[in-house]
Protein backbone atom coordinates (compact mmCIF):
# COMPACT_ATOMS: atom_id res chain seq x y z
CA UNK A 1 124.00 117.08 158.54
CA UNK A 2 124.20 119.35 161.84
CA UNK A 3 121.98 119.87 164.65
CA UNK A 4 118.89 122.78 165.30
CA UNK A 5 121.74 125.12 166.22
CA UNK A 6 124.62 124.18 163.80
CA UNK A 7 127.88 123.34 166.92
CA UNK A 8 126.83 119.78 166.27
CA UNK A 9 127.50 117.57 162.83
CA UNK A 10 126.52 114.28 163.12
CA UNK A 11 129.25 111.48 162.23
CA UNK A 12 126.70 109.12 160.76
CA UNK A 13 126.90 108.09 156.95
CA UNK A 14 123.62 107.80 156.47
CA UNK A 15 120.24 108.87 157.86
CA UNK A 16 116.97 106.96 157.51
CA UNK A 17 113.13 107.86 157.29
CA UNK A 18 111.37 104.78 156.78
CA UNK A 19 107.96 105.07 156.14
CA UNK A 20 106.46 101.85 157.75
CA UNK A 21 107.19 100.22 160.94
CA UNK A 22 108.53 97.22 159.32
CA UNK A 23 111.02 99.16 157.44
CA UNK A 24 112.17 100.36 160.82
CA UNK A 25 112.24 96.81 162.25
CA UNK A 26 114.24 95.71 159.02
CA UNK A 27 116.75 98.54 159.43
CA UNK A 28 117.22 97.74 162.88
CA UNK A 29 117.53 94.12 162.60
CA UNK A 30 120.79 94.72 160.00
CA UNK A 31 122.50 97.10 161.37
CA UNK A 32 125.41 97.28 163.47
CA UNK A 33 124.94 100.70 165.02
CA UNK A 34 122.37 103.11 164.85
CA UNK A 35 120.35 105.53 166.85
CA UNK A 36 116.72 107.64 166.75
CA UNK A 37 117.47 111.67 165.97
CA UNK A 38 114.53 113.48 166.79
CA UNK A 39 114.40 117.24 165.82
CA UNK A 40 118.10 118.07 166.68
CA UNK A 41 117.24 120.36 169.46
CA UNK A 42 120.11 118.71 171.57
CA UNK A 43 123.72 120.89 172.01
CA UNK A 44 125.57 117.99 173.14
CA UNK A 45 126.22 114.87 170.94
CA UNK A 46 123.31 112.67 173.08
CA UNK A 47 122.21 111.87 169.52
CA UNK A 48 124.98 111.85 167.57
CA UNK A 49 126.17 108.15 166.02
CA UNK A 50 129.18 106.77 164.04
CA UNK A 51 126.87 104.41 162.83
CA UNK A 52 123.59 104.70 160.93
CA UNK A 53 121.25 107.49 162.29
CA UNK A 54 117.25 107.08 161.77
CA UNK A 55 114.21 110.02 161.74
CA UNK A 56 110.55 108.81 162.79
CA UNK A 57 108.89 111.88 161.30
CA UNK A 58 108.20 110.12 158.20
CA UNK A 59 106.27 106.95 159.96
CA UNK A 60 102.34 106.51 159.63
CA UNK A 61 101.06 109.09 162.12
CA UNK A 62 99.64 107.88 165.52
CA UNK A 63 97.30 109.69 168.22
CA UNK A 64 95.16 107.52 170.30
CA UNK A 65 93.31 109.33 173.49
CA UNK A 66 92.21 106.31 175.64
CA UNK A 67 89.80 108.58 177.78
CA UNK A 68 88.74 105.94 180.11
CA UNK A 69 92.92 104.91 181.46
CA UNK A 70 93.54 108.98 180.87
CA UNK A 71 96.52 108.44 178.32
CA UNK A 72 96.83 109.48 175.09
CA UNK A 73 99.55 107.42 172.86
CA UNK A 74 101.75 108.91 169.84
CA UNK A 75 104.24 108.26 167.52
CA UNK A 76 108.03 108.56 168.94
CA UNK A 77 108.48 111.24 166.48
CA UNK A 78 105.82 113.83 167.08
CA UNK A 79 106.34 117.21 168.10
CA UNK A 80 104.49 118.30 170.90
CA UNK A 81 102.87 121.00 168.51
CA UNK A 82 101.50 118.11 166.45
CA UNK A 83 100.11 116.89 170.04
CA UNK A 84 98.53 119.07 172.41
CA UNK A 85 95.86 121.10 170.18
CA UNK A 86 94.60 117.33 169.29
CA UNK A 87 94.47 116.63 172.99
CA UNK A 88 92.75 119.97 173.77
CA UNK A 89 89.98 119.24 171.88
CA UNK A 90 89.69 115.85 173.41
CA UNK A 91 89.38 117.55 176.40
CA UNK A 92 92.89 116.72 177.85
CA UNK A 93 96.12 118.32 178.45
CA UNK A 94 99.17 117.72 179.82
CA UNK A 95 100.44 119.15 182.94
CA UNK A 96 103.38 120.87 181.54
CA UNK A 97 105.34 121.85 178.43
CA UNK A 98 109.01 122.95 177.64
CA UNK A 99 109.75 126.51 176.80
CA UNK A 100 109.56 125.28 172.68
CA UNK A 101 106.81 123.30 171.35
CA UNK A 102 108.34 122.62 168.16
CA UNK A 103 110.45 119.28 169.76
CA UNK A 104 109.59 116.13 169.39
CA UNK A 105 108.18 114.01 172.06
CA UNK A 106 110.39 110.71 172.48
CA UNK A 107 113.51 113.48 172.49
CA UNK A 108 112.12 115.34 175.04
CA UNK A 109 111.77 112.19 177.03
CA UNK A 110 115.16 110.53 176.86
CA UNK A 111 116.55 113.21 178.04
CA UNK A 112 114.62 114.66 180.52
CA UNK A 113 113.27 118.03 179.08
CA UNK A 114 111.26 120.24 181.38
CA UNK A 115 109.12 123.67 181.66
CA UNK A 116 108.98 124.99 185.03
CA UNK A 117 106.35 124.84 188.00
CA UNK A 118 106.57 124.17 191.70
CA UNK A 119 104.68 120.87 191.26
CA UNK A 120 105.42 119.96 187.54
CA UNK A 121 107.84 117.01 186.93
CA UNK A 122 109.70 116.83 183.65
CA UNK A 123 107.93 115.86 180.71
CA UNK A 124 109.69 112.15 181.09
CA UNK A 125 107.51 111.72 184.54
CA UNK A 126 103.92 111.74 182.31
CA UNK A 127 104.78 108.55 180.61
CA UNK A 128 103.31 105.67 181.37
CA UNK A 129 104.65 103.03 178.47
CA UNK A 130 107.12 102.74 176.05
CA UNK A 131 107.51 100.41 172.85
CA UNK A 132 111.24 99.74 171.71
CA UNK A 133 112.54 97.92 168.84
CA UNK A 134 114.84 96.26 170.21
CA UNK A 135 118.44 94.96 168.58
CA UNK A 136 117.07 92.31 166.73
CA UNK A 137 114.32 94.45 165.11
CA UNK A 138 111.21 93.09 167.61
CA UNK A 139 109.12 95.21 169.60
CA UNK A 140 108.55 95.29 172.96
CA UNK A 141 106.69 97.46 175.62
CA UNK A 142 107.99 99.08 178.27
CA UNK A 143 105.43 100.15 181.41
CA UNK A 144 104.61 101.55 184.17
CA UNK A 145 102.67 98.44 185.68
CA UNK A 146 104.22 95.40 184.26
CA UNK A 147 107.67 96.15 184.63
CA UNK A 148 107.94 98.22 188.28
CA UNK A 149 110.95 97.40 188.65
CA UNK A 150 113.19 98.74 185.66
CA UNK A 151 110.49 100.83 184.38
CA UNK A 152 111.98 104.19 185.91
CA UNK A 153 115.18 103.48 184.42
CA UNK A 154 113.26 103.04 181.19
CA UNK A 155 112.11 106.53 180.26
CA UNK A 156 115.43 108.86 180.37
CA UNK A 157 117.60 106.16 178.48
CA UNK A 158 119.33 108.60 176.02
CA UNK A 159 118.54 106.43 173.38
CA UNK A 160 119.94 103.72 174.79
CA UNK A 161 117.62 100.82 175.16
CA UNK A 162 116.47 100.75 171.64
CA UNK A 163 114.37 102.53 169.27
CA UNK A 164 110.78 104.35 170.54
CA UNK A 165 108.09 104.08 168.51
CA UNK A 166 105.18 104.69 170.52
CA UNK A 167 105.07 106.79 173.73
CA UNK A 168 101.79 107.04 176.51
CA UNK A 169 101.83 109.85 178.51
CA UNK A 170 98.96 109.98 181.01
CA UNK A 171 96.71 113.18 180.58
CA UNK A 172 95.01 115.49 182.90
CA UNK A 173 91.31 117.15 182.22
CA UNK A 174 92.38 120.66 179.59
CA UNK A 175 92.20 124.09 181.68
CA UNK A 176 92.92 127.23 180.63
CA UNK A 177 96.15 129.96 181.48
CA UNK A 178 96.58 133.49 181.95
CA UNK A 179 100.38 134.90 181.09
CA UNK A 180 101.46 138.05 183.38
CA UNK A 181 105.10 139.44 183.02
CA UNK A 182 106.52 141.25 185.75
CA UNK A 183 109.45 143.88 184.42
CA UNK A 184 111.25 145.96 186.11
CA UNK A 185 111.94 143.59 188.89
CA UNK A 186 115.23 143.78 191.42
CA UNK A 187 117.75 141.16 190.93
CA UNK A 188 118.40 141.13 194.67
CA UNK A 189 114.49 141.02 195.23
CA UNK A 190 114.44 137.95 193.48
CA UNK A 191 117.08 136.18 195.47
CA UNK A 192 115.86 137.14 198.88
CA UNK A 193 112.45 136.11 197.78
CA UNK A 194 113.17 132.79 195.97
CA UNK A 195 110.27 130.42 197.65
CA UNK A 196 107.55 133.29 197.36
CA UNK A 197 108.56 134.73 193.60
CA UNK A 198 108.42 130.58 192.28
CA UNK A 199 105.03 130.00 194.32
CA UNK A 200 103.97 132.99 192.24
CA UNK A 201 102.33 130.74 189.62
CA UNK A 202 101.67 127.55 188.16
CA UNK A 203 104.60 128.37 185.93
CA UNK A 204 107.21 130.72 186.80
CA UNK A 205 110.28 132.15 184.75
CA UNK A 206 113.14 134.44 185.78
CA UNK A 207 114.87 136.03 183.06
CA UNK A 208 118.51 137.76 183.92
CA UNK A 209 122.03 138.61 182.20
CA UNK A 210 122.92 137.99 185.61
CA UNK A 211 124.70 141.56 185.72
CA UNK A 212 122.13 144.21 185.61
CA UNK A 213 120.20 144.89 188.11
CA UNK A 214 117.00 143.70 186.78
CA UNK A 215 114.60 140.81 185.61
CA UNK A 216 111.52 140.14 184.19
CA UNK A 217 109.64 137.68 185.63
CA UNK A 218 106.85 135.26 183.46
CA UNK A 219 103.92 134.33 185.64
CA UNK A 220 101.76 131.70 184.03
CA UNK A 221 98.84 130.89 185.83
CA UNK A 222 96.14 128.52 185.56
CA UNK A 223 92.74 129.82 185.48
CA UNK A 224 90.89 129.59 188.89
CA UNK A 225 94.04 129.30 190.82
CA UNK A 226 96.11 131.80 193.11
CA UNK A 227 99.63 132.17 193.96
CA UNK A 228 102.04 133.38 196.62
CA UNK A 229 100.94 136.95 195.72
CA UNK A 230 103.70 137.95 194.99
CA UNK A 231 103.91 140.77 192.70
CA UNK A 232 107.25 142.46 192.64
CA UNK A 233 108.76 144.94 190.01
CA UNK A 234 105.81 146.52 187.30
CA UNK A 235 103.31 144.65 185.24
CA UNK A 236 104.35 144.50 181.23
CA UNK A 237 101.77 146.52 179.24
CA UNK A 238 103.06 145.49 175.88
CA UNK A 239 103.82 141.30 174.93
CA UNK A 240 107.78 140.82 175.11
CA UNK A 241 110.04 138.61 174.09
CA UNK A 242 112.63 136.16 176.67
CA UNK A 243 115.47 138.13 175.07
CA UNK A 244 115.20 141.91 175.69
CA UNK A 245 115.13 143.44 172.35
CA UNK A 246 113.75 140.73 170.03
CA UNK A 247 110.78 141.00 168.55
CA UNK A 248 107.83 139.61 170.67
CA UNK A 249 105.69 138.31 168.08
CA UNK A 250 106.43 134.79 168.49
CA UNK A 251 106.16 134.63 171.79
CA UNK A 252 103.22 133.29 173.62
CA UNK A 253 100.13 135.49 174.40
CA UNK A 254 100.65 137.60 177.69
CA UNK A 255 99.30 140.56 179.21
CA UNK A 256 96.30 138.21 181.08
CA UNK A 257 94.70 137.16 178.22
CA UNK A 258 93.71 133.85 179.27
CA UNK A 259 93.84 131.12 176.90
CA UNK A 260 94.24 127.22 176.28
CA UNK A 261 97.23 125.52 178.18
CA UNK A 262 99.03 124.76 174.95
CA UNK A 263 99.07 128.18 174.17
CA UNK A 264 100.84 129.88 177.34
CA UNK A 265 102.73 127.38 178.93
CA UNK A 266 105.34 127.65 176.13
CA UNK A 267 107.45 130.83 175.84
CA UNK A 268 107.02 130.41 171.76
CA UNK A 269 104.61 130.06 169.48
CA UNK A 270 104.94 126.81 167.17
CA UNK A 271 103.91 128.29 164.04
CA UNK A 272 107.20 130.21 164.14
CA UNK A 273 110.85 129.19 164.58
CA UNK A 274 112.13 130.98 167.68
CA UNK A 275 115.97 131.74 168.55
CA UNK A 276 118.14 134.68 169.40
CA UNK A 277 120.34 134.23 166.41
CA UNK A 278 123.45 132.42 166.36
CA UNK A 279 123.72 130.46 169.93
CA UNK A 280 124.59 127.87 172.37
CA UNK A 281 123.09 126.33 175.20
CA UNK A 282 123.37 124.92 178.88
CA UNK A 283 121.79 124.11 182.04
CA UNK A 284 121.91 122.84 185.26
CA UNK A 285 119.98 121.27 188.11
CA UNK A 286 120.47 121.86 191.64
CA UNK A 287 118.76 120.59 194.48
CA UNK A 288 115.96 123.33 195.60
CA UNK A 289 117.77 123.68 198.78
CA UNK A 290 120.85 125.01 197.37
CA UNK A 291 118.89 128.24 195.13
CA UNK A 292 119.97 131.17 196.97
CA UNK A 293 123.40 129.69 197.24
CA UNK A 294 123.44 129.55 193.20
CA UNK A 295 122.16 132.44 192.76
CA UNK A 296 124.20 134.32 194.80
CA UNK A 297 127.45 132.54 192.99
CA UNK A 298 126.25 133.77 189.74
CA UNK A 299 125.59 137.06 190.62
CA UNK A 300 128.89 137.63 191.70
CA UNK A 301 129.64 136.15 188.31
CA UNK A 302 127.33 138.14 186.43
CA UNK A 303 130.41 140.26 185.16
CA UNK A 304 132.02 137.73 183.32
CA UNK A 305 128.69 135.85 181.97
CA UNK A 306 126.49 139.06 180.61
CA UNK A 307 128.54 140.24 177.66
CA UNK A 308 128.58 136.08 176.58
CA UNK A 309 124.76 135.71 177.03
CA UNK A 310 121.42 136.33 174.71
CA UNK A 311 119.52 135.28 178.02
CA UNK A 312 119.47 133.28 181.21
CA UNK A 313 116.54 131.84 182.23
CA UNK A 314 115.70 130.14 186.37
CA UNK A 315 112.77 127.46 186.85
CA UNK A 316 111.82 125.07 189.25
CA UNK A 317 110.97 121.36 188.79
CA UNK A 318 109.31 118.96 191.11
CA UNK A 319 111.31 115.59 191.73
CA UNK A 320 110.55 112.80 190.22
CA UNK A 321 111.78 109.26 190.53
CA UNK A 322 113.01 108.29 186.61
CA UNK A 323 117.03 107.11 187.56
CA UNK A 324 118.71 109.21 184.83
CA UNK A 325 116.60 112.56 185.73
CA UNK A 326 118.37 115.14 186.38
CA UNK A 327 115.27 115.93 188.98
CA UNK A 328 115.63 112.55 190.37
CA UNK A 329 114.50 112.44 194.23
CA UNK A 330 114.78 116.17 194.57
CA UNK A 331 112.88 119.30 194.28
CA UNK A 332 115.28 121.39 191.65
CA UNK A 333 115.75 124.66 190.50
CA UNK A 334 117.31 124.81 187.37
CA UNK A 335 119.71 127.81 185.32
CA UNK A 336 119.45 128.17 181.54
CA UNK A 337 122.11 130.10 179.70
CA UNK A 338 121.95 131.03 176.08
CA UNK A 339 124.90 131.69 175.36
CA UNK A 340 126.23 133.96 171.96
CA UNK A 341 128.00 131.57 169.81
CA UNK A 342 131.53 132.62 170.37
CA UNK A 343 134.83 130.38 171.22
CA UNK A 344 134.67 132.41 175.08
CA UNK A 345 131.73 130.58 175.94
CA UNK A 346 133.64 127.78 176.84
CA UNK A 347 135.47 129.90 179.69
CA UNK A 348 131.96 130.98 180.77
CA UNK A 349 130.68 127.89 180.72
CA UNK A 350 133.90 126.59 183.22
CA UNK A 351 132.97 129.66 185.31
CA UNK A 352 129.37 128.69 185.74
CA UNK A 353 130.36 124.97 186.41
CA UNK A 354 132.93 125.75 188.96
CA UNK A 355 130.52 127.65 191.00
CA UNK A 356 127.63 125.49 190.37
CA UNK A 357 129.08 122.06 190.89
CA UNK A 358 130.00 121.76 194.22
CA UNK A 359 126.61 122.48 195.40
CA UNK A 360 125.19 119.55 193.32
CA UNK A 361 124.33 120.24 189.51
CA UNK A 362 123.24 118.17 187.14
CA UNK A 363 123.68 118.98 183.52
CA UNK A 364 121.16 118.56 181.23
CA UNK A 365 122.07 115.99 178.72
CA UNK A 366 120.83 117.59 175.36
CA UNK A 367 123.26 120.69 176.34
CA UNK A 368 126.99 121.72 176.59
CA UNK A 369 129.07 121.40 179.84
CA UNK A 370 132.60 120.75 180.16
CA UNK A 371 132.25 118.30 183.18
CA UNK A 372 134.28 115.28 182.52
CA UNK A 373 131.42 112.12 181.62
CA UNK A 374 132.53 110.11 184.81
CA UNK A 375 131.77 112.97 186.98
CA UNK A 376 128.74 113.51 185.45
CA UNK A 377 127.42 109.60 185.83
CA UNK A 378 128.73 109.82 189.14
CA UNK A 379 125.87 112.25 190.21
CA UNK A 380 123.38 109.50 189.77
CA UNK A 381 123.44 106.95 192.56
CA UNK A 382 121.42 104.45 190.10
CA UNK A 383 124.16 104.86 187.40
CA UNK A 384 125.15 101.42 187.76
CA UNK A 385 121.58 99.85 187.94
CA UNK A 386 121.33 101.49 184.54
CA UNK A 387 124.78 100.25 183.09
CA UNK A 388 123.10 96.76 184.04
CA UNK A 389 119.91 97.66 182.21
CA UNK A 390 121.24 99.02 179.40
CA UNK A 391 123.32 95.40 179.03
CA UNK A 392 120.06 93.48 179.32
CA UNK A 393 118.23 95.87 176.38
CA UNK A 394 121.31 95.96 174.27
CA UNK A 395 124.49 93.63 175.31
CA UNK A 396 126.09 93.99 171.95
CA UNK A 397 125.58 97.99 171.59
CA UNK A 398 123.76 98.45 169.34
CA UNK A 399 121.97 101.46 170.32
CA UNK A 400 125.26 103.32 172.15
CA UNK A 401 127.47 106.24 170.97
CA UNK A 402 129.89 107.84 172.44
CA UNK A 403 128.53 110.22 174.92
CA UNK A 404 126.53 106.84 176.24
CA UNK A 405 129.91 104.86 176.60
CA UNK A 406 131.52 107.62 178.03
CA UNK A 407 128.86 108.23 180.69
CA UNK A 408 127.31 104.81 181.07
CA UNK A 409 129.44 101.80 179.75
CA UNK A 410 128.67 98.46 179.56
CA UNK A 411 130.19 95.87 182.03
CA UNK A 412 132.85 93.99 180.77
């Protein structure tokens, strides 16, 4: 069994779908390793197991919207395209979504998935509780209020602390978005302009090969609400696609149309299966500060990256205070590279991370980097208070893999 993209097959011997609760609890209780594999969108092994590996998609589905606390609670294993048209018509959204709707939403959690926005934390920063089954097969609930203490080392766990079941996310009142692309628009422009192009929006996306001399630039904007003003480049006056050349019909609805939040803040529909073919994936954080630095470094990269790359994508993220976020306690801006899948990414990828690193990335842990584990776990100064949590959720284990032990092992 491999992963969404195929450069991952899992070790496991077996994987599970129980169909009740209590067959989860069961499975948990007798085995010696195991771990939750949501809808294999990851490019790095985060979810891959030499022990027993379970799916949640088959459990009794769950979607309560508690209007009066302003949370809505699912199942671990729903996709957020199961979610948000439910929650629309409850009246309720969420403030942000990732570029794919089709993931599911305790994945996109653990490891600290985002979309993009000047004030929109990663998806991890809207939950408010979390129930675990822990090594022994019990439950128990993680939150926001009763544990403030070790709940913000709770949320982006990698899978570590046990097995979700249940996820609530706090909710904001549904409002509607308008999707503008700007084509056309001059690389250089961009760079000299970083604060005003992101303010742009509610949602901003730069798209770039990084070597020509232009970018498209998604504007989604919530409905009432203005922006920098910024307008560089020429409006699009057909729908596009991310990936110049693809066919744009499952992308989201542009050209102003406005429409519910679920519905533009995507770049995909999820009644289709995006992807540029055959690819790869990574990403990195950096501290806002440091974007015209990074962008400067991978312009004068852009040679070697373009003929390796379907796309590149730039967003910002607000900070957030969740210990393994890769947005922890800073403003970010983060770069996206799909790469071709070819055996040369790998000396594109170094490239990337040689430039990158030094002025403080952070990879994302569901993709590919080449940065030794250690070095990785040292870019999170409460690396350690999570070794110690992860030891009082799961001394024996049960719940690690490799890339875990490699980034966060347990004291001895």
């Amino acid at each position: 069994m491999a992963n969404w993209a195929g450069n991952v097959v899992y070790q496991a011997p077996r994987v599970h779908r129980p169909a009740s609760l209590d067959e989860l609890r069961a499975l948990v209780a007798r085995s010696d390793r195991i771990r939750a594999l949501g809808t294999g969108h990851s490019f790095s092994r985060v979810a891959d197991s030499t022990g027993d590996l379970v799916r949640l998609d088959a459990l009794p589905p769950l979607l309560e919207v508690d209007s009066a606390r302003r949370t809505v609670t699912v199942g671990a294993g729903m996709r957020y395209a199961d979610l948000t048209a439910a929650l629309h018509r409850a009246g309720f959204a969420l403030p942000n979504l990732a570029s794919l709707p089709h993931i599911s939403v305790a994945g996109c959690v653990a490891t600290g998935t985002h979309g993009s926005g000047d004030g929109n934390r990663c998806l991890s920063a809207s939950v408010r509780a979390l129930e675990l089954i822990a090594p022994d097969g019990e439950s128990t609930v993680v939150d926001r209020e009763s544990h403030p203490d070790t709940f913000a080392g709770s949320v982006v766990a990698l899978g570590a602390l046990g097995i979700a079941t249940r996820v609530t996310l706090d909710v904001v009142d549904t409002f509607e978005v308008a999707q503008r692309v700007r084509v056309d628009v001059p690389l250089d422009e961009i760079g000299a302009h970083l604060d005003e192009v992101f303010a742009a929006a509610y949602s901003v996306s730069v798209f770039t090969d990084w070597h020509g001399e232009r970018a498209s630039v998604w504007l989604k904007q919530r409905a009432g609400a203005t922006g920098s003003g910024w307008a560089g480049g020429r409006a699009a006056t057909r729908r596009l696609h991310p990936v110049p050349g693809m066919p744009p019909g499952g992308s989201t609805e542009q050209l102003g149309v406005p429409g519910p939040w679920f519905e533009r803040l995507p770049h995909f529909r999820p009644d289709l299966v995006p992807g540029a073919g055959e690819e790869l994936q990574s990403e990195y954080y950096l501290p806002r500060a440091a974007a015209a630095q990074a962008f400067a470094a991978l312009r004068g990269i852009g040679g070697l990256l373009q003929p390796l790359l379907h796309i590149a994508e730039v967003r910002t993220v607000r900070g957030d205070d969740l210990w393994l976020s890769p947005a922890y306690r800073q403003d970010s801006v983060t770069f996206h590279f799909t790469w071709i899948d070819d055996p040369a990414v790998r000396t594109a990828i170094a490239a990337v991370e040689e430039v990158l690193t030094p002025l403080g990335a952070r990879p994302h842990w569901g993709k590919l980097t080449l940065l030794p584990p250690a070095r990785v776990a040292a870019r999170y100064e409460r690396a350690a208070d999570f070794r110690r949590l992860r030891a009082h959720h799961d001394p024996g284990g049960k719940f690690g893999n490799a890339f875990v032990e490699e980034m966060f092992p347990l004291p001895r």
